[in-house]
C-alpha atoms as a PDB file:
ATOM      1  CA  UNK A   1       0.000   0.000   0.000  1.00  0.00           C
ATOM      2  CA  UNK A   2       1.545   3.396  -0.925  1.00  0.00           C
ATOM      3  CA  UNK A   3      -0.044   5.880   0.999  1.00  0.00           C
ATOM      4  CA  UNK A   4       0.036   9.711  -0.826  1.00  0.00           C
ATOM      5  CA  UNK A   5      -2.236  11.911   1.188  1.00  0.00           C
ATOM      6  CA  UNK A   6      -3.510  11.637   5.183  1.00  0.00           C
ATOM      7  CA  UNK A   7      -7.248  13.112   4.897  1.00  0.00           C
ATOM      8  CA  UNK A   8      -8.151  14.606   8.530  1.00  0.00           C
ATOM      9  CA  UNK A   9     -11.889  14.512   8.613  1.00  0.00           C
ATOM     10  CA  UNK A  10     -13.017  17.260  11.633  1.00  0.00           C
ATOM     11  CA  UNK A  11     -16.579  19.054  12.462  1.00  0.00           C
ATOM     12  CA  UNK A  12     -17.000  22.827  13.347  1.00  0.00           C
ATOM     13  CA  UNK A  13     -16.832  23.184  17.147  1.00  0.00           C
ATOM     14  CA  UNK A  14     -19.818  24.274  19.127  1.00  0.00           C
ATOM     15  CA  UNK A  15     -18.304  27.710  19.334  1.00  0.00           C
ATOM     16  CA  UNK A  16     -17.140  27.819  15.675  1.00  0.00           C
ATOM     17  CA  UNK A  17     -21.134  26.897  14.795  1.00  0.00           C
ATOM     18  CA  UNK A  18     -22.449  29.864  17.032  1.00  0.00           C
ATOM     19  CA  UNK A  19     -20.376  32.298  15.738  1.00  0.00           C
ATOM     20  CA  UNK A  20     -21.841  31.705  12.094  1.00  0.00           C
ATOM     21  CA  UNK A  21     -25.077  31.790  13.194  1.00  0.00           C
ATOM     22  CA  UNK A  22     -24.473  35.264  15.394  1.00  0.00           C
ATOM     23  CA  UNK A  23     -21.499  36.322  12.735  1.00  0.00           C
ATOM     24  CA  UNK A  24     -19.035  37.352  15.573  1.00  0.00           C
ATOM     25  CA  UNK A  25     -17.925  35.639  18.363  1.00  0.00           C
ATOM     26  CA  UNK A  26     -19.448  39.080  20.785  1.00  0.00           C
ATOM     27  CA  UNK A  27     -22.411  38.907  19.349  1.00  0.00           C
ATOM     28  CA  UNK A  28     -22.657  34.433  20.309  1.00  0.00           C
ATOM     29  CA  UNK A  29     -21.467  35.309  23.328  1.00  0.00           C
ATOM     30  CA  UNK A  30     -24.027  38.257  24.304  1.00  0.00           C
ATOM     31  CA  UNK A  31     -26.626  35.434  23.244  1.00  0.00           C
ATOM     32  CA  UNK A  32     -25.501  32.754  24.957  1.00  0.00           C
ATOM     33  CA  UNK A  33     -24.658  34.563  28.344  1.00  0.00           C
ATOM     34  CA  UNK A  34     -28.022  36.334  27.995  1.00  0.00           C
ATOM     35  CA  UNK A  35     -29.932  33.415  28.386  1.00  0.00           C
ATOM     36  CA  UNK A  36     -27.862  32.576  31.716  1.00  0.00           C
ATOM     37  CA  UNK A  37     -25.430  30.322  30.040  1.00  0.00           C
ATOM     38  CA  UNK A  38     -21.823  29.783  30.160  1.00  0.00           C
ATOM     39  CA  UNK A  39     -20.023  31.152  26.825  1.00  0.00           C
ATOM     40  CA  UNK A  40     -16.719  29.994  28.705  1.00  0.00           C
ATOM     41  CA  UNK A  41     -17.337  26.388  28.442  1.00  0.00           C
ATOM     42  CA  UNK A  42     -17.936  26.680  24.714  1.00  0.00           C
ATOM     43  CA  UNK A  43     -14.656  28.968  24.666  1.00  0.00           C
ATOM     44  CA  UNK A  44     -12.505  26.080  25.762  1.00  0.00           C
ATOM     45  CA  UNK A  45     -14.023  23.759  24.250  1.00  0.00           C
ATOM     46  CA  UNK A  46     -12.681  25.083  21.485  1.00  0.00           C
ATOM     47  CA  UNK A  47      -9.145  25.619  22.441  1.00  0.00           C
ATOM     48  CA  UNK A  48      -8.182  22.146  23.385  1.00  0.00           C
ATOM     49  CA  UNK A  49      -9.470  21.154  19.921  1.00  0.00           C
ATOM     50  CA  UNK A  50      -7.762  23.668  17.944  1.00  0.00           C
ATOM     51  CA  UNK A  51      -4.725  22.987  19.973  1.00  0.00           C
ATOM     52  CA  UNK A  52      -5.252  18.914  19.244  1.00  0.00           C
ATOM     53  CA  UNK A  53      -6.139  19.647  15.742  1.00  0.00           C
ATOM     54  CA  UNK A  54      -2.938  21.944  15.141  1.00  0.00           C
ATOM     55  CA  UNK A  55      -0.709  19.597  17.316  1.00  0.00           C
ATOM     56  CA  UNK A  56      -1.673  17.417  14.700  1.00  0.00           C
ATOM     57  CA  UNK A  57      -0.944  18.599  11.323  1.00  0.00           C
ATOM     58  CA  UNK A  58       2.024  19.717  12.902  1.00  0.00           C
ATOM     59  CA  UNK A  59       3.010  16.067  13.475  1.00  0.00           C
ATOM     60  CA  UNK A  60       1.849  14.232  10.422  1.00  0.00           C
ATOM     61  CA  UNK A  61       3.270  17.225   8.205  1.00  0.00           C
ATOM     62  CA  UNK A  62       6.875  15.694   8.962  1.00  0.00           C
ATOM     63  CA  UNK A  63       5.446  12.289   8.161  1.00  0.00           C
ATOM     64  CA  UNK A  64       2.921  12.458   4.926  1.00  0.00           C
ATOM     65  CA  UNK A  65       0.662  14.912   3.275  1.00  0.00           C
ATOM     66  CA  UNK A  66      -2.198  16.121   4.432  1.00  0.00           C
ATOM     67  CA  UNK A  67      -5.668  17.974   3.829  1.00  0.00           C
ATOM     68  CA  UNK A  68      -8.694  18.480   5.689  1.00  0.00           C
ATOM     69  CA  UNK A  69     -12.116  17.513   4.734  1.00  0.00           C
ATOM     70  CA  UNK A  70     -14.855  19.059   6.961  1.00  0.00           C
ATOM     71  CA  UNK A  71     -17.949  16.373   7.869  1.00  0.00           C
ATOM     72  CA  UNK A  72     -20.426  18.209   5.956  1.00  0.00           C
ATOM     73  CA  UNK A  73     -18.555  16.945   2.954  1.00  0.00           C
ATOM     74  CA  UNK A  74     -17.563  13.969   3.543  1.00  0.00           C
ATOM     75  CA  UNK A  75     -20.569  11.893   2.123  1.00  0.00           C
ATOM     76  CA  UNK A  76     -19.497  13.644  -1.672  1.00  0.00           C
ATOM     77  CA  UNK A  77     -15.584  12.822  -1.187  1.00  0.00           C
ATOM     78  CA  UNK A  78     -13.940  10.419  -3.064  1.00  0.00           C
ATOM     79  CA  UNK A  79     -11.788   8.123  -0.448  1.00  0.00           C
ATOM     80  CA  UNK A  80      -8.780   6.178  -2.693  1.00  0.00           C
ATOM     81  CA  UNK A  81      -7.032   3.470  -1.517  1.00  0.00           C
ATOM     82  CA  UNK A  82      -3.390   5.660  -1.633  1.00  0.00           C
ATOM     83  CA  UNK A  83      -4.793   7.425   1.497  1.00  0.00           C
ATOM     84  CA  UNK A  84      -5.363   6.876   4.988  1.00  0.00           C
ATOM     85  CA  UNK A  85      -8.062   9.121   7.147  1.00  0.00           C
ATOM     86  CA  UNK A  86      -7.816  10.061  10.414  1.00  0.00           C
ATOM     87  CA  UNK A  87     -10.946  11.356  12.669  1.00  0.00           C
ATOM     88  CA  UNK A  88     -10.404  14.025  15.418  1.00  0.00           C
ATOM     89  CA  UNK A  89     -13.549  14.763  17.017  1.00  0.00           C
ATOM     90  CA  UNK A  90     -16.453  12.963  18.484  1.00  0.00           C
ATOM     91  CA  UNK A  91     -16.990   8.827  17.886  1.00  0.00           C
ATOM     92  CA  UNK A  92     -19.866   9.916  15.943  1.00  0.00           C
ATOM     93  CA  UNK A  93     -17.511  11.521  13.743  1.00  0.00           C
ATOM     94  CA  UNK A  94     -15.927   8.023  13.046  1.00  0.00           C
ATOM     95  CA  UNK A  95     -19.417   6.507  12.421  1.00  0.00           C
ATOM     96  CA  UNK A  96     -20.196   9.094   9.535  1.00  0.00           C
ATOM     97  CA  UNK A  97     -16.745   8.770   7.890  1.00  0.00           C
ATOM     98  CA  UNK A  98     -16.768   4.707   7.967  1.00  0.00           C
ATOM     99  CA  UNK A  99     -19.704   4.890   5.738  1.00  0.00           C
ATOM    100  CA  UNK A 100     -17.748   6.432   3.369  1.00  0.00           C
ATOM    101  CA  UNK A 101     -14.269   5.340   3.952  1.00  0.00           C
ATOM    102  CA  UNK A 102     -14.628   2.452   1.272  1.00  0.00           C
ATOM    103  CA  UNK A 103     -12.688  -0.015   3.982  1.00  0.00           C
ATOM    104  CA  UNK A 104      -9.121   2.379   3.759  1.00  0.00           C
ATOM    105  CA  UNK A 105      -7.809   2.359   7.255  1.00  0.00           C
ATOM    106  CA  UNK A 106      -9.077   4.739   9.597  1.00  0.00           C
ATOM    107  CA  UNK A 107      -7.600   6.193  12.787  1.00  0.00           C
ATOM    108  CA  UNK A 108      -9.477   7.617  15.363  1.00  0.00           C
ATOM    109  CA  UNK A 109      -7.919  10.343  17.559  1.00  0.00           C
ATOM    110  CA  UNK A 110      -9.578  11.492  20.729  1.00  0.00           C
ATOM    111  CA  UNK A 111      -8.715  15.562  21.031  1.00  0.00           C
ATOM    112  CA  UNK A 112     -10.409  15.726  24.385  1.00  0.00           C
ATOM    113  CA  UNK A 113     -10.113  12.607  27.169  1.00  0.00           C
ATOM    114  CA  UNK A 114     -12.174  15.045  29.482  1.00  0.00           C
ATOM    115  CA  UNK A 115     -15.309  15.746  27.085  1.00  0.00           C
ATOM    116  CA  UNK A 116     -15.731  12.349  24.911  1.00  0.00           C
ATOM    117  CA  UNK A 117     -15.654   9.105  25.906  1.00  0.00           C
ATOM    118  CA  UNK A 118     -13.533   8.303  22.911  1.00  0.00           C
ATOM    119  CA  UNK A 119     -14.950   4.234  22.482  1.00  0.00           C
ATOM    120  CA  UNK A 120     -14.079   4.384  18.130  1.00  0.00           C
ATOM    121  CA  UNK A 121     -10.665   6.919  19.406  1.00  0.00           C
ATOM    122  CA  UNK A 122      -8.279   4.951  20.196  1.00  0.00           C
ATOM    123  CA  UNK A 123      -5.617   7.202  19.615  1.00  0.00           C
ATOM    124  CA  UNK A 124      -4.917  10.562  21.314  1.00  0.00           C
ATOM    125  CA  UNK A 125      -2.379  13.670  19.505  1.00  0.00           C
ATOM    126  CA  UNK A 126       0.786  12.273  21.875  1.00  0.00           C
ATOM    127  CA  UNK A 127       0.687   8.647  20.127  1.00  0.00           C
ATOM    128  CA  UNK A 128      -1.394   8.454  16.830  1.00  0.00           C
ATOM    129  CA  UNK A 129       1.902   9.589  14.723  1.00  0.00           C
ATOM    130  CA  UNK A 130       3.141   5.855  15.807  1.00  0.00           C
ATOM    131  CA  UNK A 131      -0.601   4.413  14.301  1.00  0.00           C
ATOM    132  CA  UNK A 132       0.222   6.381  10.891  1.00  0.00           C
ATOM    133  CA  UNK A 133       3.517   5.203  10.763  1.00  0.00           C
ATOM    134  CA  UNK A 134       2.166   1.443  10.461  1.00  0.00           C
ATOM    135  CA  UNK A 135      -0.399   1.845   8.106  1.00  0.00           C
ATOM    136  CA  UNK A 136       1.982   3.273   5.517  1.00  0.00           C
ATOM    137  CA  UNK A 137       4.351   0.829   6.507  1.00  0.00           C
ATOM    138  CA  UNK A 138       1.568  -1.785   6.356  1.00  0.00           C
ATOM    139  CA  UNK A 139       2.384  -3.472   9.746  1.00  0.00           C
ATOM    140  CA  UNK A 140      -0.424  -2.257  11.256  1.00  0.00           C
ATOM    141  CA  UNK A 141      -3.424  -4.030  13.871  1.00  0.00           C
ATOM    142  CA  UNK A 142      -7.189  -2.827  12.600  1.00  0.00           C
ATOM    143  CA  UNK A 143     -10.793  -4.042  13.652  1.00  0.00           C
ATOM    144  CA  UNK A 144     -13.005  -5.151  10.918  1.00  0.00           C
ATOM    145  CA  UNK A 145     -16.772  -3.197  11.478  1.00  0.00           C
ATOM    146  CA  UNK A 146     -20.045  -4.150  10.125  1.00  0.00           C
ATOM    147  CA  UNK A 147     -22.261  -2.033   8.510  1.00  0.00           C
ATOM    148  CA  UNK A 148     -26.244  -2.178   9.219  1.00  0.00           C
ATOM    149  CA  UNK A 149     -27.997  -2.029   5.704  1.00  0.00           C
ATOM    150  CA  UNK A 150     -31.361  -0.902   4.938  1.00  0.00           C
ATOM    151  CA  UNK A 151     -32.585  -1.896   1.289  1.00  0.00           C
ATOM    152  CA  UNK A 152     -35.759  -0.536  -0.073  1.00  0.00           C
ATOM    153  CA  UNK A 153     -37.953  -2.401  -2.768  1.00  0.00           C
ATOM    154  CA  UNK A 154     -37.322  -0.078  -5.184  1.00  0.00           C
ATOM    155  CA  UNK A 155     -33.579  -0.947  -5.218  1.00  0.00           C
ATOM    156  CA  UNK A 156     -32.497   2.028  -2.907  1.00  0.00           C
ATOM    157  CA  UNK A 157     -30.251   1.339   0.419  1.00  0.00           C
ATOM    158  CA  UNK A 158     -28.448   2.859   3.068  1.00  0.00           C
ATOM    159  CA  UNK A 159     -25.334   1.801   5.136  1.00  0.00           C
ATOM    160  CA  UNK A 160     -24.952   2.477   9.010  1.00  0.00           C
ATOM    161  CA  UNK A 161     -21.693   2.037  11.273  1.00  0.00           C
ATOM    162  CA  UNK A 162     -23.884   2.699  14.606  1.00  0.00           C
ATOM    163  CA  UNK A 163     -27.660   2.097  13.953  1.00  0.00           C
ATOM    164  CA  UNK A 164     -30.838   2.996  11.881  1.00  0.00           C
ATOM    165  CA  UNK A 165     -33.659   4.864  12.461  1.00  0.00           C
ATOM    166  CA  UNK A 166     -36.855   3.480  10.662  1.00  0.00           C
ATOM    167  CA  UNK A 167     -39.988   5.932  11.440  1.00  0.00           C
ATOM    168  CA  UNK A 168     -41.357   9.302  11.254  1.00  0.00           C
ATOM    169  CA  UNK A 169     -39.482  12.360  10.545  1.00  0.00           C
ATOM    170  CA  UNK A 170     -41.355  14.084  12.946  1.00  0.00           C
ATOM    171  CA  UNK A 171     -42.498  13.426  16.475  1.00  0.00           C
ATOM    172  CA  UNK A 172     -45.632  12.045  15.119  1.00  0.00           C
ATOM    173  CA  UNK A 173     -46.751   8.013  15.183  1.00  0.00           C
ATOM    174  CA  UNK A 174     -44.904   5.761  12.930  1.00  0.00           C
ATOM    175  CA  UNK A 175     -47.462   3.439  11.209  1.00  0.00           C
ATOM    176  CA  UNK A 176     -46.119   0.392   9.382  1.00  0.00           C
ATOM    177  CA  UNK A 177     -46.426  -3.758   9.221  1.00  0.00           C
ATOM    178  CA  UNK A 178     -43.036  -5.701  11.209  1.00  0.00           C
ATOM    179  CA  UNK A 179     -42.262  -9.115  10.178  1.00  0.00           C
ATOM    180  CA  UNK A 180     -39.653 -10.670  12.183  1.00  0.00           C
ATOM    181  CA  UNK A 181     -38.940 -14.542  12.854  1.00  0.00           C
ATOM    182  CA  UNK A 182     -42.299 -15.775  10.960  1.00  0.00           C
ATOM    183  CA  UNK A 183     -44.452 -13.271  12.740  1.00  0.00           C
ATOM    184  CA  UNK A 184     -46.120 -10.507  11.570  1.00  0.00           C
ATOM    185  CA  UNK A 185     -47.486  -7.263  13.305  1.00  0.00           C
ATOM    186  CA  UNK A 186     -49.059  -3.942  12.745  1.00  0.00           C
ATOM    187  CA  UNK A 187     -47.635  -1.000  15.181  1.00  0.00           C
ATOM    188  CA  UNK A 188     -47.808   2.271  15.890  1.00  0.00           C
ATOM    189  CA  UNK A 189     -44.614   3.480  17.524  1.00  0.00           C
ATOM    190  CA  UNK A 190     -42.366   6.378  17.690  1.00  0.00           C
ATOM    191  CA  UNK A 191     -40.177   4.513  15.322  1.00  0.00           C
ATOM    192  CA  UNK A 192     -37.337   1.304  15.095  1.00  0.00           C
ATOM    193  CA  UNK A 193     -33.591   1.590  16.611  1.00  0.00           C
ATOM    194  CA  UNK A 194     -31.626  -0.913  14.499  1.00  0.00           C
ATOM    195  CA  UNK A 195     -27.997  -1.193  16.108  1.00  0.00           C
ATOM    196  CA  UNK A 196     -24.753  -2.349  15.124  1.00  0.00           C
ATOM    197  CA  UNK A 197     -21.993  -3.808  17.965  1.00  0.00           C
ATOM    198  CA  UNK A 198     -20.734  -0.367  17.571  1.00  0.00           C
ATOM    199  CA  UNK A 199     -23.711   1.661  18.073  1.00  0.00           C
ATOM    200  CA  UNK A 200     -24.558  -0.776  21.378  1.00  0.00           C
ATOM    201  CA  UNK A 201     -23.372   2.193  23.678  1.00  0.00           C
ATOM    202  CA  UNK A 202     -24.965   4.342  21.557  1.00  0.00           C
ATOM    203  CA  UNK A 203     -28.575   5.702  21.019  1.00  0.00           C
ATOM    204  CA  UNK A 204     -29.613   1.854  21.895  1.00  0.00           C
ATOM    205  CA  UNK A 205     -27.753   2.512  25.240  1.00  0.00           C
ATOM    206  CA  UNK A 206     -30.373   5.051  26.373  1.00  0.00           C
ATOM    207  CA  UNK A 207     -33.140   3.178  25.312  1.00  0.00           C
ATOM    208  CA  UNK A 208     -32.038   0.876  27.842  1.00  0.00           C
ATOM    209  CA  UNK A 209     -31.410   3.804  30.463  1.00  0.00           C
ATOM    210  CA  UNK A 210     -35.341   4.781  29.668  1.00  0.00           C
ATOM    211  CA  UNK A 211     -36.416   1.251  30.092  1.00  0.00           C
ATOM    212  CA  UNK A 212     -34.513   0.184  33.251  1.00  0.00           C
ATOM    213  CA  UNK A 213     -35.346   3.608  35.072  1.00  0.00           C
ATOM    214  CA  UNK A 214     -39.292   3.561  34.437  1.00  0.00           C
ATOM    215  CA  UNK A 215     -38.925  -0.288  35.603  1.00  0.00           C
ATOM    216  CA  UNK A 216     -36.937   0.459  38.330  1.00  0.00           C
ATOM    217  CA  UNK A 217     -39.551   2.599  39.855  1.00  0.00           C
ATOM    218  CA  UNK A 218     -41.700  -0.932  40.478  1.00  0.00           C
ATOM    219  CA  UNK A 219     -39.031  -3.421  41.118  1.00  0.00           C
ATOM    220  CA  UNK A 220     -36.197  -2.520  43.432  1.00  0.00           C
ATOM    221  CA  UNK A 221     -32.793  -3.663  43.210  1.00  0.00           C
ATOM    222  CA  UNK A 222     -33.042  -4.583  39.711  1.00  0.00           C
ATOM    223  CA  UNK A 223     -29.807  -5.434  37.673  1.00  0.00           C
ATOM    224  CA  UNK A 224     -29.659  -3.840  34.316  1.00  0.00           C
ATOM    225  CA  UNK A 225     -27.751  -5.807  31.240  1.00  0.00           C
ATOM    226  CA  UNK A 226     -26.405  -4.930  28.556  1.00  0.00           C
ATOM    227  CA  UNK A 227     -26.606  -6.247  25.183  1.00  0.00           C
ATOM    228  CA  UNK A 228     -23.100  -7.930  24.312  1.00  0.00           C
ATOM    229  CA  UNK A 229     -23.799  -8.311  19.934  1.00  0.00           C
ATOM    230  CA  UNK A 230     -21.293 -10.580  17.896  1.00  0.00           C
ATOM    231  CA  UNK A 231     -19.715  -9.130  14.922  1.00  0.00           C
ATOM    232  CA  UNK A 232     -22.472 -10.760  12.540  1.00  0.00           C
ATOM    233  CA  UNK A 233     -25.382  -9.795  14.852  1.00  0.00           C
ATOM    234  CA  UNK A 234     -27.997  -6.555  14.690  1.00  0.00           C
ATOM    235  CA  UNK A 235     -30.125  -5.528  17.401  1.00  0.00           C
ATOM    236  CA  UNK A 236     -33.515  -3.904  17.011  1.00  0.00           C
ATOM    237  CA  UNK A 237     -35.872  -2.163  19.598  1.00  0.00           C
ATOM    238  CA  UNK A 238     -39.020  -0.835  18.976  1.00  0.00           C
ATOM    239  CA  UNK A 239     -39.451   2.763  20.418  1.00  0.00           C
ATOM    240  CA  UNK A 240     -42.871   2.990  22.194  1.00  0.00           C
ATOM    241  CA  UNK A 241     -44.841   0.910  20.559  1.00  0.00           C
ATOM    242  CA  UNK A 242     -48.707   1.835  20.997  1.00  0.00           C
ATOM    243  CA  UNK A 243     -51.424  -0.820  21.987  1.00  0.00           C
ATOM    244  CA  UNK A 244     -54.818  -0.129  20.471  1.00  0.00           C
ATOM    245  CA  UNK A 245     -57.722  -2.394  18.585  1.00  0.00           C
ATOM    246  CA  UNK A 246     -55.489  -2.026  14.975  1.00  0.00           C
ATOM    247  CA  UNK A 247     -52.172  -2.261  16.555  1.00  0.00           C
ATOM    248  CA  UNK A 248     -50.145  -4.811  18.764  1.00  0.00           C
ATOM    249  CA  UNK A 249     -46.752  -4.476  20.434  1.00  0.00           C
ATOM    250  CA  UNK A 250     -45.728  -8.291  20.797  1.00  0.00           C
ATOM    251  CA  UNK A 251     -42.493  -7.384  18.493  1.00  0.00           C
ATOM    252  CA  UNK A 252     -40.244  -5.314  20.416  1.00  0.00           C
ATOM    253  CA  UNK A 253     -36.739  -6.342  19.946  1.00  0.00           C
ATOM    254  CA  UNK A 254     -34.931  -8.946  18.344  1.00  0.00           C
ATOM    255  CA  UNK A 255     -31.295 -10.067  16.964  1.00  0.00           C
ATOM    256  CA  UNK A 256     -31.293  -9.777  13.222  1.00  0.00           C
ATOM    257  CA  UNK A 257     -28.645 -12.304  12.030  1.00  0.00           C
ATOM    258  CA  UNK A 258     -27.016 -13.238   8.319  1.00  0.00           C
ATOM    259  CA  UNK A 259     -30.234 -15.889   7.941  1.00  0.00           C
ATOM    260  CA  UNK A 260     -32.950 -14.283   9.476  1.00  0.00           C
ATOM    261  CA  UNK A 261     -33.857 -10.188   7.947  1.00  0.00           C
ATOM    262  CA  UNK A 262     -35.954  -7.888   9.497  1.00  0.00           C
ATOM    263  CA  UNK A 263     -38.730  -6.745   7.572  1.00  0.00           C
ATOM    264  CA  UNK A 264     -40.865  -3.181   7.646  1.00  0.00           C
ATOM    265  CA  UNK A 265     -43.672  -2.276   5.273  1.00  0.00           C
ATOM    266  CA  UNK A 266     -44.233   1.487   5.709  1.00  0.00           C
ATOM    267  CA  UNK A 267     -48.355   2.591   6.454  1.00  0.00           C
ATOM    268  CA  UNK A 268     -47.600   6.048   6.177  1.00  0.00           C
ATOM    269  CA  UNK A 269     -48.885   8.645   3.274  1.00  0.00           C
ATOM    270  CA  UNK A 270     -46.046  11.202   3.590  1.00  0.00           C
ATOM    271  CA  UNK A 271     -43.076  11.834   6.587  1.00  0.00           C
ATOM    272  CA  UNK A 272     -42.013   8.477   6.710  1.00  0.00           C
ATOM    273  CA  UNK A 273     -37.798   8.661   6.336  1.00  0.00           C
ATOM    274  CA  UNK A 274     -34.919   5.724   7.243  1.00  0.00           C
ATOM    275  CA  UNK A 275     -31.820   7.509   8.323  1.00  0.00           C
ATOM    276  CA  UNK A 276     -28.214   6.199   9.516  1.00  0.00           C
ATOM    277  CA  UNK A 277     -26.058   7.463  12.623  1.00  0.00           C
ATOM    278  CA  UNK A 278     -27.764  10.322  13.520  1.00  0.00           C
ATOM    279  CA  UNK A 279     -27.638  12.151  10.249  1.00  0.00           C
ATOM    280  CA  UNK A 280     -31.274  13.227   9.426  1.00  0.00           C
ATOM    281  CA  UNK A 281     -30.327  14.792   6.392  1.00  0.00           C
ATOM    282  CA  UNK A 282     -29.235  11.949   4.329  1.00  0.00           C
ATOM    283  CA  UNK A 283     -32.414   9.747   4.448  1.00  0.00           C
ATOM    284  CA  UNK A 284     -34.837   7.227   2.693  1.00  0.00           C
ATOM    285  CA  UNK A 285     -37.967   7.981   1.866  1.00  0.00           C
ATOM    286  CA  UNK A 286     -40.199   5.553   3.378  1.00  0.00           C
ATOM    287  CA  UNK A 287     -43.609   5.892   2.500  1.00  0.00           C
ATOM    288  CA  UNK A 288     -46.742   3.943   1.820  1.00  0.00           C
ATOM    289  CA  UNK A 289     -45.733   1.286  -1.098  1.00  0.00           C
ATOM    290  CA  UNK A 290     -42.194   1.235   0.469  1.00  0.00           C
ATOM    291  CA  UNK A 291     -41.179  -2.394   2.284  1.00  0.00           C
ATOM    292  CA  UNK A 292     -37.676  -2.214   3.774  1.00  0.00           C
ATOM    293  CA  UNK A 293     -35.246  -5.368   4.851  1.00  0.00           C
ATOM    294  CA  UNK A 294     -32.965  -4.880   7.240  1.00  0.00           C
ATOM    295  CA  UNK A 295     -29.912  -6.932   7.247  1.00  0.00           C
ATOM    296  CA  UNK A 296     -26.055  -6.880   7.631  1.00  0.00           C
ATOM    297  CA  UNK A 297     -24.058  -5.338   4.619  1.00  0.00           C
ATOM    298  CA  UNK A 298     -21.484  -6.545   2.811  1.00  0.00           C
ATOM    299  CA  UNK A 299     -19.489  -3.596   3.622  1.00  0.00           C
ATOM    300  CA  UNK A 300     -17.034  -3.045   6.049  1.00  0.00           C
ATOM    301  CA  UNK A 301     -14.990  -0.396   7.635  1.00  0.00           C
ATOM    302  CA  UNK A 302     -11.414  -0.968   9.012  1.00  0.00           C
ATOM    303  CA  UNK A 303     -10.687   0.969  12.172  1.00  0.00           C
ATOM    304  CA  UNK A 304      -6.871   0.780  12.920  1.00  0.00           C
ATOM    305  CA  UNK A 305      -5.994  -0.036  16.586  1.00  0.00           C
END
């Protein structure tokens, strides 16, 4: 492998984003303070990851070349297999770059131990020079990642490193027909979490926070688990599925494997949308006529350790 170019994928900080909506950084912070907030956090926020993010490019300048790609563009750019990429930011950021990343190693580097919990960063600015070194010299560990796929009827699919969301694009009732394992429902619901063994501690995480805590308020002392999903192994949940004469809730979560798909038929007119890791604005349509399978993709992403 002869690696040309290092591509740094990074987001806009929280401060950076403020200060294009307000235009100056005064004017964001008069907002912000105004409304009995605290415009310092955001301020160094900011610092430690434009002092991780120059830190950086400082380092891998003296190894191989280097440009950055902001997030926002990273679903239109071309990934080749004479690069490398390396995410600085959030482990989100990681989960909307593997998508992308067509399986060329990717390094995760954590800019801030104190503010993200840094599970898909492995790497911090004081030792991911050694993880770049490998890959271009090819003697390098990596962790293969399955991909969630959603595939539409009409041919149409979509990839996800963490989980899907099959449902409503607004806060309104998803309607739609579940078949799963031979049976077959209709529900009303605020919509399906499919997750990945990546996304576990993800959004599925807090649907197990919401589900433990209301159930802890009747039985004391109760022990929550954790879902522990095998490389080749999806895990749906239902979100609050609704119980009425036309609806039933006895589908509520499942393990979608390599032989057995998950299968949604959508019952709604208009605002029905399938979306991947969080990113609204790269969706599916899913309206009435539209029957998704969920499955496991051929994909994969390779996250270097």
């Amino acid at each position: 492998m002869n690696i040309e170019y290092a591509i740094i994928v990074k987001n806009k900080t929280r401060l950076e984003l403020l200060i294009e909506r307000f235009n100056t950084k005064a004017q964001a912070k008069f907002y912000i303070e105004r409304l009995g907030g605290n415009f310092n956090d955001y301020e160094i926020e900011n610092e430690i990851f434009q002092n991780s993010l120059q830190s950086l490019q400082l380092q891998l300048s003296k190894v191989v070349k280097n440009k950055i790609v902001e997030r926002n563009f990273v679903s239109s750019f071309i990934f080749s297999e004479n690069q490398l990429i390396i995410v600085i930011g959030q482990d989100g950021l990681v989960a909307n770059t593997a998508k992308y990343s067509k399986n060329i190693p990717i390094i995760g580097v954590n800019p801030d131990k104190e503010r993200y919990d840094g599970v898909l960063l492995p790497f911090d600015t004081t030792n991911f020079i050694g993880g770049v070194e490998n890959v271009i010299s090819t003697k390098y560990d990596s962790k293969t990642m399955r991909f969630a796929e959603a595939k539409l009827n009409d041919g149409q699919r979509l990839l996800a490193f963490n989980d899907l969301f099959i449902g409503a694009s607004t806060h309104i009732s998803a309607k739609y027909k579940i078949t799963y394992n031979n049976s077959i429902e209709e529900q009303s619901s605020s919509g399906l979490i499919v997750s990945t063994p990546a996304g576990s501690t993800g959004w599925l995480s807090s649907i197990f926070n919401m589900s433990y805590g209301i159930t802890n308020m009747f039985e004391k002392n109760l022990k929550p688990k954790r879902p522990k999903l095998k490389d080749n192994e999806l895990l749906f949940a239902v979100r609050e599925p609704f119980q009425s004469v036309r609806t039933q809730i006895g589908i509520t979560a499942g393990i979608i494997k390599t032989q057995n798909n998950l299968t949604i038929e959508s019952l709604m007119p208009t605002s029905g949308v399938i979306f991947s890791d969080g990113i609204e604005s790269d969706f599916l349509s899913f309206n009435s006529g539209s029957i998704a399978t969920i499955g496991i993709a051929k994909e994969t992403a390779k996250l270097v350790i």
